[in-house]
PDB file of N, CA and C in Angstrom:
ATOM      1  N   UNK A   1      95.727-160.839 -57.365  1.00  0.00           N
ATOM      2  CA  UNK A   1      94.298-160.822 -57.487  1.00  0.00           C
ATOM      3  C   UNK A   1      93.742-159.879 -56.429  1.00  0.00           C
ATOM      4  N   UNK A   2      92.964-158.957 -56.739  1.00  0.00           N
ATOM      5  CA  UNK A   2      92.297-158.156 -55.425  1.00  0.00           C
ATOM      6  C   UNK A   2      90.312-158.008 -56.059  1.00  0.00           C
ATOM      7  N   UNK A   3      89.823-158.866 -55.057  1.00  0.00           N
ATOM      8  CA  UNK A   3      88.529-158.399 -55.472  1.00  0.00           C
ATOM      9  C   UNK A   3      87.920-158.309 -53.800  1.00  0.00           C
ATOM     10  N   UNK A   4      86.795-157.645 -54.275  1.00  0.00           N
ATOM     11  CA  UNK A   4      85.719-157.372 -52.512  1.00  0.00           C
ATOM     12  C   UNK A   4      85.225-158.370 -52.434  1.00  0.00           C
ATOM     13  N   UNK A   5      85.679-159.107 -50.706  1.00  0.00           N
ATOM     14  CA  UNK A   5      84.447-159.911 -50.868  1.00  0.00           C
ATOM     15  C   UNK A   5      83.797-159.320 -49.360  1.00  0.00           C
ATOM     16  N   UNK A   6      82.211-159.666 -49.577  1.00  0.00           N
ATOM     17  CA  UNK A   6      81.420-159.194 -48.357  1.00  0.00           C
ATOM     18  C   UNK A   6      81.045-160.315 -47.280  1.00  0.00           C
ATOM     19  N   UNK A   7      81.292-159.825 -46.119  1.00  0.00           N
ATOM     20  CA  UNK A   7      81.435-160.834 -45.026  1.00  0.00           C
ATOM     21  C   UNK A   7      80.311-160.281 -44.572  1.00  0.00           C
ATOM     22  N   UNK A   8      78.952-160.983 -44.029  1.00  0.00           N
ATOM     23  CA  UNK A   8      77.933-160.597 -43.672  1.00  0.00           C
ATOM     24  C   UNK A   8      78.302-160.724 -41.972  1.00  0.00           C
ATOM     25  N   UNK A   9      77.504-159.920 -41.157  1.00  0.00           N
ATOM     26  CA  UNK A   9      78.495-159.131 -39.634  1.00  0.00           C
ATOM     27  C   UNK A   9      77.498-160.201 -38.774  1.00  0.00           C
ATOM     28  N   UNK A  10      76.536-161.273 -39.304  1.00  0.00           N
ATOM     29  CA  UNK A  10      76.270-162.219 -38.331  1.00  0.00           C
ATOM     30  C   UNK A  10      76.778-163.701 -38.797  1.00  0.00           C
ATOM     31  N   UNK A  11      78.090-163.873 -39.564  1.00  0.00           N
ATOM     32  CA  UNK A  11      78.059-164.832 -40.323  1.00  0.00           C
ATOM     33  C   UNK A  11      79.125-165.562 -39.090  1.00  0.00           C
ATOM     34  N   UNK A  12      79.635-166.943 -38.544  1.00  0.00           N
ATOM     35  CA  UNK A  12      79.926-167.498 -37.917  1.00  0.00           C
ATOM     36  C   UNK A  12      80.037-169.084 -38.833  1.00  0.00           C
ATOM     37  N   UNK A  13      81.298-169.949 -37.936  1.00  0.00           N
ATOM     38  CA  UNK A  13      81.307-171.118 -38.570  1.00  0.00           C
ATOM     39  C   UNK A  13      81.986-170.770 -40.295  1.00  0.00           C
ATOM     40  N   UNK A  14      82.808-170.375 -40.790  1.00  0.00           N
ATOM     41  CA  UNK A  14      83.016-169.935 -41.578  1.00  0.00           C
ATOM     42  C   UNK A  14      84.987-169.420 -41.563  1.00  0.00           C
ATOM     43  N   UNK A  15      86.078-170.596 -42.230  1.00  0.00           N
ATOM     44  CA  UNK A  15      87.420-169.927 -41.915  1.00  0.00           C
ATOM     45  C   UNK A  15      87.655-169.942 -43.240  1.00  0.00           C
ATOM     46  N   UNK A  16      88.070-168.820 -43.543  1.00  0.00           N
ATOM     47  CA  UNK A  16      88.218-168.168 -44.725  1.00  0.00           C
ATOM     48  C   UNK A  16      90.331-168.152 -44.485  1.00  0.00           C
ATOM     49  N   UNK A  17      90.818-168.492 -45.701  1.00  0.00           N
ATOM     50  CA  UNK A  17      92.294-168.294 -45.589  1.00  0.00           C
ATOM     51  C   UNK A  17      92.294-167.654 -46.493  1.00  0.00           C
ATOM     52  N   UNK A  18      93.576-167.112 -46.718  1.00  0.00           N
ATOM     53  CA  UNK A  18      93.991-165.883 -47.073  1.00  0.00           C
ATOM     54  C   UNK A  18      95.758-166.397 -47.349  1.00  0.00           C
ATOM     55  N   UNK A  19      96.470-166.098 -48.798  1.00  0.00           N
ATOM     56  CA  UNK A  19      98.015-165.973 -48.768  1.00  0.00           C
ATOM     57  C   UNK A  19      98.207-164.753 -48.819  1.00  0.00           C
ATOM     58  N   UNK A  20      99.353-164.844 -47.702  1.00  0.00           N
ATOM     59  CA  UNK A  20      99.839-163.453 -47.449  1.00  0.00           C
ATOM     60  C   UNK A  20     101.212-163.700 -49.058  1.00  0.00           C
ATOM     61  N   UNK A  21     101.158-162.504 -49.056  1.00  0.00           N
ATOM     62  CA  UNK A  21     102.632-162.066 -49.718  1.00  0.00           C
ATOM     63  C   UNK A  21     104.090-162.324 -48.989  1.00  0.00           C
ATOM     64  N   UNK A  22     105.201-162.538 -49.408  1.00  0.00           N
ATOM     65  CA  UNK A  22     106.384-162.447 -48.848  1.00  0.00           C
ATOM     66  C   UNK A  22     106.577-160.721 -47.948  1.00  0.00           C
ATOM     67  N   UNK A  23     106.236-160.407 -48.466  1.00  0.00           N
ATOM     68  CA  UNK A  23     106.753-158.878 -48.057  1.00  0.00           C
ATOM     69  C   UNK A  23     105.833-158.523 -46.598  1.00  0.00           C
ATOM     70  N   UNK A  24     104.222-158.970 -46.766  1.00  0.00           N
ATOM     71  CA  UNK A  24     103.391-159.048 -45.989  1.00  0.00           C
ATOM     72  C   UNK A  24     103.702-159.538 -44.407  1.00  0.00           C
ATOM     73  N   UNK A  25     104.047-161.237 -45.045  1.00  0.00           N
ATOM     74  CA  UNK A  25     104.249-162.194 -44.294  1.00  0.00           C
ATOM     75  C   UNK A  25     105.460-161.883 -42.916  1.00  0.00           C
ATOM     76  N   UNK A  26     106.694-161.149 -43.903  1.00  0.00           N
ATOM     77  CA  UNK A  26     107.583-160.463 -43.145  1.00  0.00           C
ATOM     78  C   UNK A  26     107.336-159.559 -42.037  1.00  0.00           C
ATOM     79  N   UNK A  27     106.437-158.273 -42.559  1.00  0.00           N
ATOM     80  CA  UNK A  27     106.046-157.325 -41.646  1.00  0.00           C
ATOM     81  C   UNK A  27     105.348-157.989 -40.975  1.00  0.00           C
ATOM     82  N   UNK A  28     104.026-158.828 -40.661  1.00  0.00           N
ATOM     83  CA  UNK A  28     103.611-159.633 -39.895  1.00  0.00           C
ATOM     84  C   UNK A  28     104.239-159.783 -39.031  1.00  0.00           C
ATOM     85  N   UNK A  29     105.565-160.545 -38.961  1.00  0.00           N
ATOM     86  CA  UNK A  29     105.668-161.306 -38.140  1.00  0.00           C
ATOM     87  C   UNK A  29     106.956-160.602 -37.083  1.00  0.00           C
ATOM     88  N   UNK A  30     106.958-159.481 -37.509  1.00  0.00           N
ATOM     89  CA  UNK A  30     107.578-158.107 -36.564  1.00  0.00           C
ATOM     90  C   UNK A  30     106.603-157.404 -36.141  1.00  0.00           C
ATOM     91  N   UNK A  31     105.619-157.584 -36.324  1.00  0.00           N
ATOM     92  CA  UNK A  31     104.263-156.643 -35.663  1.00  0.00           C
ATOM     93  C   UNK A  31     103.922-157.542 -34.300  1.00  0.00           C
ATOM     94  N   UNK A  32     103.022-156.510 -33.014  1.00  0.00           N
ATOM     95  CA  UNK A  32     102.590-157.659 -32.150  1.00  0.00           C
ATOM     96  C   UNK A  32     101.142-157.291 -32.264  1.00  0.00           C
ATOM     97  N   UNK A  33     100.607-156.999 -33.875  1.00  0.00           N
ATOM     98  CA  UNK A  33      99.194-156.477 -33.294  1.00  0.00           C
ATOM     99  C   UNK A  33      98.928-156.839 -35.070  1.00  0.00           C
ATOM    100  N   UNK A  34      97.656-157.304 -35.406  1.00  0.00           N
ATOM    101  CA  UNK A  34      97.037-157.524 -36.977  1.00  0.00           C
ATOM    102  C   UNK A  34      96.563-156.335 -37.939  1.00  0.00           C
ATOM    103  N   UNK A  35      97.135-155.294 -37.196  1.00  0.00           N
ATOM    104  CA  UNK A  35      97.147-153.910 -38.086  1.00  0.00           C
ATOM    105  C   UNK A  35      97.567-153.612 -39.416  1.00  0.00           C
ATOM    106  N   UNK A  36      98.398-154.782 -39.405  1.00  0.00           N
ATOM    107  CA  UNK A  36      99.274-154.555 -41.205  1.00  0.00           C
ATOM    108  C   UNK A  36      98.576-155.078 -41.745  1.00  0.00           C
ATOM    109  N   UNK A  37      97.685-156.635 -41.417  1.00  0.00           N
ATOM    110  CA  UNK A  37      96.626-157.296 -42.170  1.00  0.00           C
ATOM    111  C   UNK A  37      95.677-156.656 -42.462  1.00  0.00           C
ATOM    112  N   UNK A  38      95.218-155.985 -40.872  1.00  0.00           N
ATOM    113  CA  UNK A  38      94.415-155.202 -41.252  1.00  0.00           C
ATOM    114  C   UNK A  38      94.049-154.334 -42.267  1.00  0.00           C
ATOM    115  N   UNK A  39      95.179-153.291 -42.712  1.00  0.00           N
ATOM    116  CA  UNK A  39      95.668-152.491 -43.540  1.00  0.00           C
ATOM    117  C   UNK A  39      95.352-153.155 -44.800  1.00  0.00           C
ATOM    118  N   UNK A  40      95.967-154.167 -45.038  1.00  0.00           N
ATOM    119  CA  UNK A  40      96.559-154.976 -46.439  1.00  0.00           C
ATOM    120  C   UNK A  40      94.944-155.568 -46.843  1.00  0.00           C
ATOM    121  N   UNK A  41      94.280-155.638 -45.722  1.00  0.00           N
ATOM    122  CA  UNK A  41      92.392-156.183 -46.422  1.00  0.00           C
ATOM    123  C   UNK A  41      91.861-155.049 -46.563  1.00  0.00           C
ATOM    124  N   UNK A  42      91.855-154.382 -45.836  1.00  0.00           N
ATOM    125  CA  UNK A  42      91.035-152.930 -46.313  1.00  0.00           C
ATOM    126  C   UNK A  42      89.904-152.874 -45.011  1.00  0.00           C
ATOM    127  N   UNK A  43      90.322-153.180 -43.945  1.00  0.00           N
ATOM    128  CA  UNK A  43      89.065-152.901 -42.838  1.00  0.00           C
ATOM    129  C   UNK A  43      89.955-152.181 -41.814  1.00  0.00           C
ATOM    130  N   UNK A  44      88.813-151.963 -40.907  1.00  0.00           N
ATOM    131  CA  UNK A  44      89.897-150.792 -39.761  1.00  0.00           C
ATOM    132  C   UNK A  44      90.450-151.664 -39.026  1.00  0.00           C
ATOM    133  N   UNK A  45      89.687-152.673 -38.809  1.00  0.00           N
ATOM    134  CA  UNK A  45      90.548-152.942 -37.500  1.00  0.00           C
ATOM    135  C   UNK A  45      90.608-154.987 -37.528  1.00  0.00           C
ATOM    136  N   UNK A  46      91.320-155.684 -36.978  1.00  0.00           N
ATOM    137  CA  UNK A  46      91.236-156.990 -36.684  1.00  0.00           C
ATOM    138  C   UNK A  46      91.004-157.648 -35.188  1.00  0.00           C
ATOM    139  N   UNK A  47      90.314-158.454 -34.702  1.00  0.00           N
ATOM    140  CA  UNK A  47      90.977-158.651 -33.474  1.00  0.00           C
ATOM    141  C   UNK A  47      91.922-160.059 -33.449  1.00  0.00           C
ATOM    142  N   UNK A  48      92.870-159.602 -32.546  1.00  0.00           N
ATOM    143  CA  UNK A  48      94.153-160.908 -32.581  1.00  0.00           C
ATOM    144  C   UNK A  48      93.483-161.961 -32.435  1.00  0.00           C
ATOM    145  N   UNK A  49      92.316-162.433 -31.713  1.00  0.00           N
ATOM    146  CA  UNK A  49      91.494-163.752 -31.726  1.00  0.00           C
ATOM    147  C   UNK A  49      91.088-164.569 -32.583  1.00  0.00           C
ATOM    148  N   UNK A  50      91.117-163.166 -33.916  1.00  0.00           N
ATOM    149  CA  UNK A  50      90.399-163.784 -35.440  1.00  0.00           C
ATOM    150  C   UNK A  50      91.371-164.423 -35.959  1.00  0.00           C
ATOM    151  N   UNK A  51      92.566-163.778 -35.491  1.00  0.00           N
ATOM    152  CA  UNK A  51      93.643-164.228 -36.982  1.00  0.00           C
ATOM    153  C   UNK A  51      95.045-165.230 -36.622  1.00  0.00           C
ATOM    154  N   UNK A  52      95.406-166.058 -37.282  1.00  0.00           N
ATOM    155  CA  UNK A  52      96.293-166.941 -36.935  1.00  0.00           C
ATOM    156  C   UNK A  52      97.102-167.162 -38.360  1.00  0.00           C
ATOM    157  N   UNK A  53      98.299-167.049 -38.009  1.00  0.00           N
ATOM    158  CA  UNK A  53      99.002-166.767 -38.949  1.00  0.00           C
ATOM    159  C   UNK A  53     100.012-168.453 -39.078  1.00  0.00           C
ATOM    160  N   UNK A  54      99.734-168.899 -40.060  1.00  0.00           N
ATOM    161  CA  UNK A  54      99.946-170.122 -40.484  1.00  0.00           C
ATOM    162  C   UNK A  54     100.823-170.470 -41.744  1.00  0.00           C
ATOM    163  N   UNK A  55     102.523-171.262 -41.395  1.00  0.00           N
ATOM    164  CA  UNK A  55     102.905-171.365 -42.460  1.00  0.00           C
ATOM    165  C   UNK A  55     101.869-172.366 -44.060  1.00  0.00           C
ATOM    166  N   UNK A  56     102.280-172.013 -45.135  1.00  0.00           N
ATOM    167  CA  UNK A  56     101.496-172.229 -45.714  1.00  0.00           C
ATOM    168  C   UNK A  56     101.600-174.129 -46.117  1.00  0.00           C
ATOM    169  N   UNK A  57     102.591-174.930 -45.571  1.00  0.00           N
ATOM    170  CA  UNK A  57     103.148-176.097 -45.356  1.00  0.00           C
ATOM    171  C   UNK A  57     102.533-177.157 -44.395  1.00  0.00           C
ATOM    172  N   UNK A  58     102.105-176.472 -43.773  1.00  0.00           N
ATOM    173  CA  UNK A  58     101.004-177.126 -42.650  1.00  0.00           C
ATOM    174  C   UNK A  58      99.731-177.646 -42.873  1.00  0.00           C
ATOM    175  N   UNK A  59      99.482-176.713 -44.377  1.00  0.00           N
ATOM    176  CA  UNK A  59      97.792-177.122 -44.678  1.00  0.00           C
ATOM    177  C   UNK A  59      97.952-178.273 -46.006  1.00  0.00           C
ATOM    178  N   UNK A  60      99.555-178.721 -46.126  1.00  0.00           N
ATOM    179  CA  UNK A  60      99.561-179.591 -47.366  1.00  0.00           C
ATOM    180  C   UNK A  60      98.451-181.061 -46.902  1.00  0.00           C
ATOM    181  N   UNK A  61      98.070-181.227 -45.753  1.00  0.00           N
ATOM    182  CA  UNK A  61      97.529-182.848 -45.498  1.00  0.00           C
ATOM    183  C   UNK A  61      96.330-182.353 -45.986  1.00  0.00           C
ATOM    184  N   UNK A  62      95.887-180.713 -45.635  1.00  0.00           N
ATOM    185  CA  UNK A  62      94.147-181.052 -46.065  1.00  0.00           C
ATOM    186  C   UNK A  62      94.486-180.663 -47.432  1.00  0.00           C
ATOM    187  N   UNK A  63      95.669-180.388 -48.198  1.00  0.00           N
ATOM    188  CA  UNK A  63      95.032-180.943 -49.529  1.00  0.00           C
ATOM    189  C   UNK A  63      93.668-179.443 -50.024  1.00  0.00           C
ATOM    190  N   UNK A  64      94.162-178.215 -49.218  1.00  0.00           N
ATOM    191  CA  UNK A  64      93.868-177.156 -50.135  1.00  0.00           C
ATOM    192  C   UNK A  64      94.284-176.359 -51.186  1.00  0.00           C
TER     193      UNK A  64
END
């Protein structure tokens, strides 16, 4: 699935997840910087503060 979505630049309170791909997930986690994510959403840049990279097994209690 790839569609735009628009993140308004004062929006806060707001965690948006995201599945990475296998292939993604891989390069990820040999990178020490969110540049490949970066890449793979389509913006220039990430900061490491935003992003937390989470197996997808962890979120089975909330039941998303």
């Amino acid at each position: 699935m790839s569609e735009t979505i628009n993140i308004p630049v004062d929006e806060y309170g707001i965690v948006r997840v995201f599945h990475l791909s296998n292939r993604l997930a891989t390069i990820m986690a040999e990178s020490d910087t969110p540049a490949p994510l970066a890449e793979a959403l389509g913006v220039p840049s990430l900061g490491a503060d935003h992003v937390q990279i989470t197996p997808l097994a962890q979120f089975a209690p909330l039941r998303l």
